[in-house]
PDB file of N, CA and C in Angstrom:
ATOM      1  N   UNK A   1     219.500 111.087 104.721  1.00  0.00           N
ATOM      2  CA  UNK A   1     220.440 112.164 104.446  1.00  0.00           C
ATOM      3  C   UNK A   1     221.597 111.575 103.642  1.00  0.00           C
ATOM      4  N   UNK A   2     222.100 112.301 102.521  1.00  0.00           N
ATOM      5  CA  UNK A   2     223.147 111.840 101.499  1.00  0.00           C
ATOM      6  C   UNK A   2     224.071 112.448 101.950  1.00  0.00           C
ATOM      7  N   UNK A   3     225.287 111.755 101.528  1.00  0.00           N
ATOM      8  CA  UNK A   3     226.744 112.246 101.765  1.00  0.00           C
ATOM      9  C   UNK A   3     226.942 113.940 101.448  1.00  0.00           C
ATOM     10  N   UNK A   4     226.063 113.931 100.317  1.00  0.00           N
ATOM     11  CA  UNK A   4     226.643 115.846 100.608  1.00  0.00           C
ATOM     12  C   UNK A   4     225.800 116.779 101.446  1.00  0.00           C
ATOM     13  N   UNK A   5     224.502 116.465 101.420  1.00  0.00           N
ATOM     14  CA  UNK A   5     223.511 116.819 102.625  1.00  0.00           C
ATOM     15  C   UNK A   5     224.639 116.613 104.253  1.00  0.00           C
ATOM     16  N   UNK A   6     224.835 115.881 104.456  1.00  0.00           N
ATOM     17  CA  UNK A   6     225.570 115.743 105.882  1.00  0.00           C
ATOM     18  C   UNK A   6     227.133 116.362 106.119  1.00  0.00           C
ATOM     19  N   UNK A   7     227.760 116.051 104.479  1.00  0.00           N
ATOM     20  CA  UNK A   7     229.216 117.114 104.324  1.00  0.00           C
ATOM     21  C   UNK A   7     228.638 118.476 104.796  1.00  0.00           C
ATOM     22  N   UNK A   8     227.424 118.892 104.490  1.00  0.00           N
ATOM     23  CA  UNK A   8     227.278 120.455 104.456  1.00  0.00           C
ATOM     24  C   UNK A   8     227.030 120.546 105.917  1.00  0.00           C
ATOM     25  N   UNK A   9     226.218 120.038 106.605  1.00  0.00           N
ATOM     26  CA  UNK A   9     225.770 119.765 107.797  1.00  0.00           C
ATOM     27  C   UNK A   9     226.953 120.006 109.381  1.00  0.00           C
ATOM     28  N   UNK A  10     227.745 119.388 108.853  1.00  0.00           N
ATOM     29  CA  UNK A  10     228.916 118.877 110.001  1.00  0.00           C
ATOM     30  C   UNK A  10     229.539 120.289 110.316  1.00  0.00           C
ATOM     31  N   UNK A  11     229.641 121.104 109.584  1.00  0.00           N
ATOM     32  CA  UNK A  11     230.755 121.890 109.795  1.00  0.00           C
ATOM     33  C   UNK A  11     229.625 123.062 110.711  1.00  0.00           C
ATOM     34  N   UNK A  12     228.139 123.208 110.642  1.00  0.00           N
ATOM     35  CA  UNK A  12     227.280 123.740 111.946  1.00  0.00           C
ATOM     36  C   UNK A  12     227.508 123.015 112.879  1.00  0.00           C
ATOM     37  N   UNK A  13     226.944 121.773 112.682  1.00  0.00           N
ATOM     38  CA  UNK A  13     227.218 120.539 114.296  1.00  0.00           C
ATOM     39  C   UNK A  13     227.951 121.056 114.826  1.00  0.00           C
ATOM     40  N   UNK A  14     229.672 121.655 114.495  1.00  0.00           N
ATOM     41  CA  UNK A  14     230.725 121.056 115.216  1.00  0.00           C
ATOM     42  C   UNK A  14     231.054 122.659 116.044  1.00  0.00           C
ATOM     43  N   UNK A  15     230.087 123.569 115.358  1.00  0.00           N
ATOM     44  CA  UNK A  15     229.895 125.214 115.802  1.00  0.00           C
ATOM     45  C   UNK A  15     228.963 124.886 116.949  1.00  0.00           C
ATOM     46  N   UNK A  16     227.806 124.190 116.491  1.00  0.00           N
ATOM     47  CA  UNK A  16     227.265 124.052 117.550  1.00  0.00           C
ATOM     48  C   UNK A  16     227.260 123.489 119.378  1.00  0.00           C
ATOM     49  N   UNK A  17     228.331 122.292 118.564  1.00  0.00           N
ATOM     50  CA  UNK A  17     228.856 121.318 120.086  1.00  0.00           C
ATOM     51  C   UNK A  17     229.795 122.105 120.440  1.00  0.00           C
ATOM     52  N   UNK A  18     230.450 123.279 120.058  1.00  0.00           N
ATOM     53  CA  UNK A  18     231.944 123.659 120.575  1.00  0.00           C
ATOM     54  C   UNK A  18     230.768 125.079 121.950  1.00  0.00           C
ATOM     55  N   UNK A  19     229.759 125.523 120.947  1.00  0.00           N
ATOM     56  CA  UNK A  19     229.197 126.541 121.914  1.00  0.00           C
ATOM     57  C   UNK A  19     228.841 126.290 122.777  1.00  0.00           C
ATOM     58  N   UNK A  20     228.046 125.013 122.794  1.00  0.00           N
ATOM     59  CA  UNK A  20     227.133 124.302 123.776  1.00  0.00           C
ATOM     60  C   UNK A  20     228.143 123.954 125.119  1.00  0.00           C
ATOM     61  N   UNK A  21     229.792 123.357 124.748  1.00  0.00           N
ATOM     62  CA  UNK A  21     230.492 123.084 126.096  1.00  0.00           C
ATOM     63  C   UNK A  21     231.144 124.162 126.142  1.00  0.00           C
ATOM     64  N   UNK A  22     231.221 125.248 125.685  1.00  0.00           N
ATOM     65  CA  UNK A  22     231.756 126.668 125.931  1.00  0.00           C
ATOM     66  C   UNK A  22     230.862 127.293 126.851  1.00  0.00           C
ATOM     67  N   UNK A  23     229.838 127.219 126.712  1.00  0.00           N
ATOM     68  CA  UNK A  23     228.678 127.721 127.893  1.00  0.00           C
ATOM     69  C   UNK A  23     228.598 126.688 128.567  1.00  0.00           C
ATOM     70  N   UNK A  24     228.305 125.673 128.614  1.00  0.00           N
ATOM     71  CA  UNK A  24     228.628 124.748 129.735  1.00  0.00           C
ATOM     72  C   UNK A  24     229.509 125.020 130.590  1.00  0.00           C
ATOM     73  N   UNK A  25     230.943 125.026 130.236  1.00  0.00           N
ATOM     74  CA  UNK A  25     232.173 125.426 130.382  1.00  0.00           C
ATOM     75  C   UNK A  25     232.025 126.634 131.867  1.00  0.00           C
ATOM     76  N   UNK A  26     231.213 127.232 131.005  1.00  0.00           N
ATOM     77  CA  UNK A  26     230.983 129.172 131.378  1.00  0.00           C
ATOM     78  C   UNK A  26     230.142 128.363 132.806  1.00  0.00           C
ATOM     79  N   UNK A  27     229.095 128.146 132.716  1.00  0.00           N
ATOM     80  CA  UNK A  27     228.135 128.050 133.293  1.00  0.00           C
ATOM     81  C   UNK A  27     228.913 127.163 134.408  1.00  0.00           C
ATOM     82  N   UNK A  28     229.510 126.259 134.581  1.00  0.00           N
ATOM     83  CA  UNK A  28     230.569 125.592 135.965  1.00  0.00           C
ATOM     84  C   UNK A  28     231.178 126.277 136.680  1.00  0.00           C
ATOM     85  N   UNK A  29     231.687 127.348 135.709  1.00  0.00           N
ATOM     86  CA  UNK A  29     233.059 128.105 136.456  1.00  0.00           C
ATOM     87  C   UNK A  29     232.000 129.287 137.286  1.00  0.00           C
ATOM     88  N   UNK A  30     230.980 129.549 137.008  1.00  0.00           N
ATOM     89  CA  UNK A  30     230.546 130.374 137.330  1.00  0.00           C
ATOM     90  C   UNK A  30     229.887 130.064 138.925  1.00  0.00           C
ATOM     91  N   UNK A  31     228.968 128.925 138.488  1.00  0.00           N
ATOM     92  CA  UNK A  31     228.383 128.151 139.901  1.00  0.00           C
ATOM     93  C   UNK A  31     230.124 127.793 140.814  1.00  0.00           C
ATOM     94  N   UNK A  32     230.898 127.429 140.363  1.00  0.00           N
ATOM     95  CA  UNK A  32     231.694 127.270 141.110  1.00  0.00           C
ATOM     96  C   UNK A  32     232.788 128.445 141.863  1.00  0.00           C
ATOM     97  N   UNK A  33     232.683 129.642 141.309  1.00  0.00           N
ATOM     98  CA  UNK A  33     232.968 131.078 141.928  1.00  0.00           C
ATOM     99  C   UNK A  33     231.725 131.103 142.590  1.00  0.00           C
ATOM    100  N   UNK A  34     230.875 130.871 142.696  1.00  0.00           N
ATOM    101  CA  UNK A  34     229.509 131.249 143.285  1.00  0.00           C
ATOM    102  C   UNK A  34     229.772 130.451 144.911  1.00  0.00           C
ATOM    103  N   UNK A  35     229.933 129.210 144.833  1.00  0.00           N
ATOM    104  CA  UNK A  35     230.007 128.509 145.614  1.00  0.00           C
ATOM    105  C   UNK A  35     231.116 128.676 146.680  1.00  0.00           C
ATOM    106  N   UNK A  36     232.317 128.963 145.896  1.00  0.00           N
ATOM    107  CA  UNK A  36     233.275 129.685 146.938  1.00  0.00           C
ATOM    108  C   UNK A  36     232.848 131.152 147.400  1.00  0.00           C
ATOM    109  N   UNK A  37     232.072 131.653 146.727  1.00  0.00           N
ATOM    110  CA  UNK A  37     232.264 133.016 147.300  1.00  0.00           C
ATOM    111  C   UNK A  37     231.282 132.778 148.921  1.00  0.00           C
ATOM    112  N   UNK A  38     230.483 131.548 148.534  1.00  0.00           N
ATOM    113  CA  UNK A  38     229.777 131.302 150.287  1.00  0.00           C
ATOM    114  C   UNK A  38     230.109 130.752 150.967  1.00  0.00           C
ATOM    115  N   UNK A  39     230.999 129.604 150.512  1.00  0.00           N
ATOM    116  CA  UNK A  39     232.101 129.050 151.545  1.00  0.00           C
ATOM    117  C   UNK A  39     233.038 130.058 152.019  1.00  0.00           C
ATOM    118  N   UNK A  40     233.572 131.000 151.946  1.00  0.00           N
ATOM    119  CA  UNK A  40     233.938 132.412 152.167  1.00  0.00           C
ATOM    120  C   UNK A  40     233.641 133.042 152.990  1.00  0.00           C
ATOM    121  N   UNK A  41     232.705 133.910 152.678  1.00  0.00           N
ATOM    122  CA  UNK A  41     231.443 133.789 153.802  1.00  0.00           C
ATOM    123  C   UNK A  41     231.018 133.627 155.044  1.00  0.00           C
ATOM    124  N   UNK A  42     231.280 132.096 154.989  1.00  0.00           N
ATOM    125  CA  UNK A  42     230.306 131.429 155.961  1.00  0.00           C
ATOM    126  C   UNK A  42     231.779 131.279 156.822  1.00  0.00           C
ATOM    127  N   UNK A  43     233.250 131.085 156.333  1.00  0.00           N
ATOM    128  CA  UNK A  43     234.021 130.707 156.890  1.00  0.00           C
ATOM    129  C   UNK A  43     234.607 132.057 157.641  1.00  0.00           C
ATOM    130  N   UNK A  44     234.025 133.818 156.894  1.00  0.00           N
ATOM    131  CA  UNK A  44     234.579 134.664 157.830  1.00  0.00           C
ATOM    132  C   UNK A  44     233.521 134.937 159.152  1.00  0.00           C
ATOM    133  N   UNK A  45     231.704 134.583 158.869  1.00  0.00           N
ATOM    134  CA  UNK A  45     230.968 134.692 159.598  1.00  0.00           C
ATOM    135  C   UNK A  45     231.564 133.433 160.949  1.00  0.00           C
ATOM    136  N   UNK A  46     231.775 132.659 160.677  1.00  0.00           N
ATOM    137  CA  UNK A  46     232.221 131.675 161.497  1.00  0.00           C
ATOM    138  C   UNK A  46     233.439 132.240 162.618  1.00  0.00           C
ATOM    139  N   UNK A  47     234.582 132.969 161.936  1.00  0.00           N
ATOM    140  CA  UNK A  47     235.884 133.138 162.600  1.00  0.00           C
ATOM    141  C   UNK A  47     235.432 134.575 163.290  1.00  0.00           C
ATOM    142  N   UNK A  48     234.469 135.560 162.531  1.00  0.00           N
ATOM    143  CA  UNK A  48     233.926 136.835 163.664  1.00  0.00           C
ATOM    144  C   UNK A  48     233.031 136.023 164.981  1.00  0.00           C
ATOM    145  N   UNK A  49     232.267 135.583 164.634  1.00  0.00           N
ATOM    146  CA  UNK A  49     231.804 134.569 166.001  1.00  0.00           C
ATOM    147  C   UNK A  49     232.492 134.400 167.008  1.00  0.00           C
ATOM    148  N   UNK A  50     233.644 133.820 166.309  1.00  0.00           N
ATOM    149  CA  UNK A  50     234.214 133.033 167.532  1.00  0.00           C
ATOM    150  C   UNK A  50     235.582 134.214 167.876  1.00  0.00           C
ATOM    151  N   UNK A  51     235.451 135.538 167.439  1.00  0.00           N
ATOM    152  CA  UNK A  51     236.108 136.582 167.933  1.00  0.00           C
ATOM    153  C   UNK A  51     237.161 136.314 167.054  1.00  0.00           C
ATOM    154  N   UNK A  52     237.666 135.571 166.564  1.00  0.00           N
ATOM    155  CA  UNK A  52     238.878 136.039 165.241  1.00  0.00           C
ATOM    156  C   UNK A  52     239.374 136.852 164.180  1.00  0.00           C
ATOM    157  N   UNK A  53     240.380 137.376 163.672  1.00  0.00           N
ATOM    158  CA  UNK A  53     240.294 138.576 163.166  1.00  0.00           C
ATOM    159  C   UNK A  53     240.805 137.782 161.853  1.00  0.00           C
ATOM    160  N   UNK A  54     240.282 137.492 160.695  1.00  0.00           N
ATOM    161  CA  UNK A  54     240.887 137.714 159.253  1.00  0.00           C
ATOM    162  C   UNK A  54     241.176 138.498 158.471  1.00  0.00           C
ATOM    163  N   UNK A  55     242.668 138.198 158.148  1.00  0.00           N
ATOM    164  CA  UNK A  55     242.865 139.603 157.241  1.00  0.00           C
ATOM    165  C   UNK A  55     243.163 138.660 155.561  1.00  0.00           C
ATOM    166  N   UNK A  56     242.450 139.459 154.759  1.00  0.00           N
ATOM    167  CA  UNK A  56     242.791 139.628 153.540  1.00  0.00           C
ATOM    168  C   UNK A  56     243.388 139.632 152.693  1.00  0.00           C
ATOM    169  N   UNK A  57     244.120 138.727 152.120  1.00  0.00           N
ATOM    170  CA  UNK A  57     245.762 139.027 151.316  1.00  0.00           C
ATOM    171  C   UNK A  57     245.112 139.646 150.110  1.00  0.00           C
TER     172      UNK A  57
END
């Protein structure tokens, strides 16, 4: 690949790597709302068990 072959090139690459950790990005935050929403969960199933009342802010 020649210098202007790869000048032309770079400016997709850099569209491409920005999407790729933009959905990455996406894709963490998402598993990680996911993950709290069952630690959540598990922490109000836990406190009705044991007869506790949580309230909601």
């Amino acid at each position: 690949m020649n210098g202007v072959e790869l000048t032309n090139i770079l400016p997709h690459m850099k569209v491409n790597l920005r999407s790729y950790l933009i959905n990455n990005a996406n894709t963490a935050l998402i598993n990680a709302r996911n993950r709290l929403h069952e630690v959540g969960n598990n922490v109000y199933e836990q406190a009705q068990d044991q007869g506790m009342k949580i309230y909601l802010i």
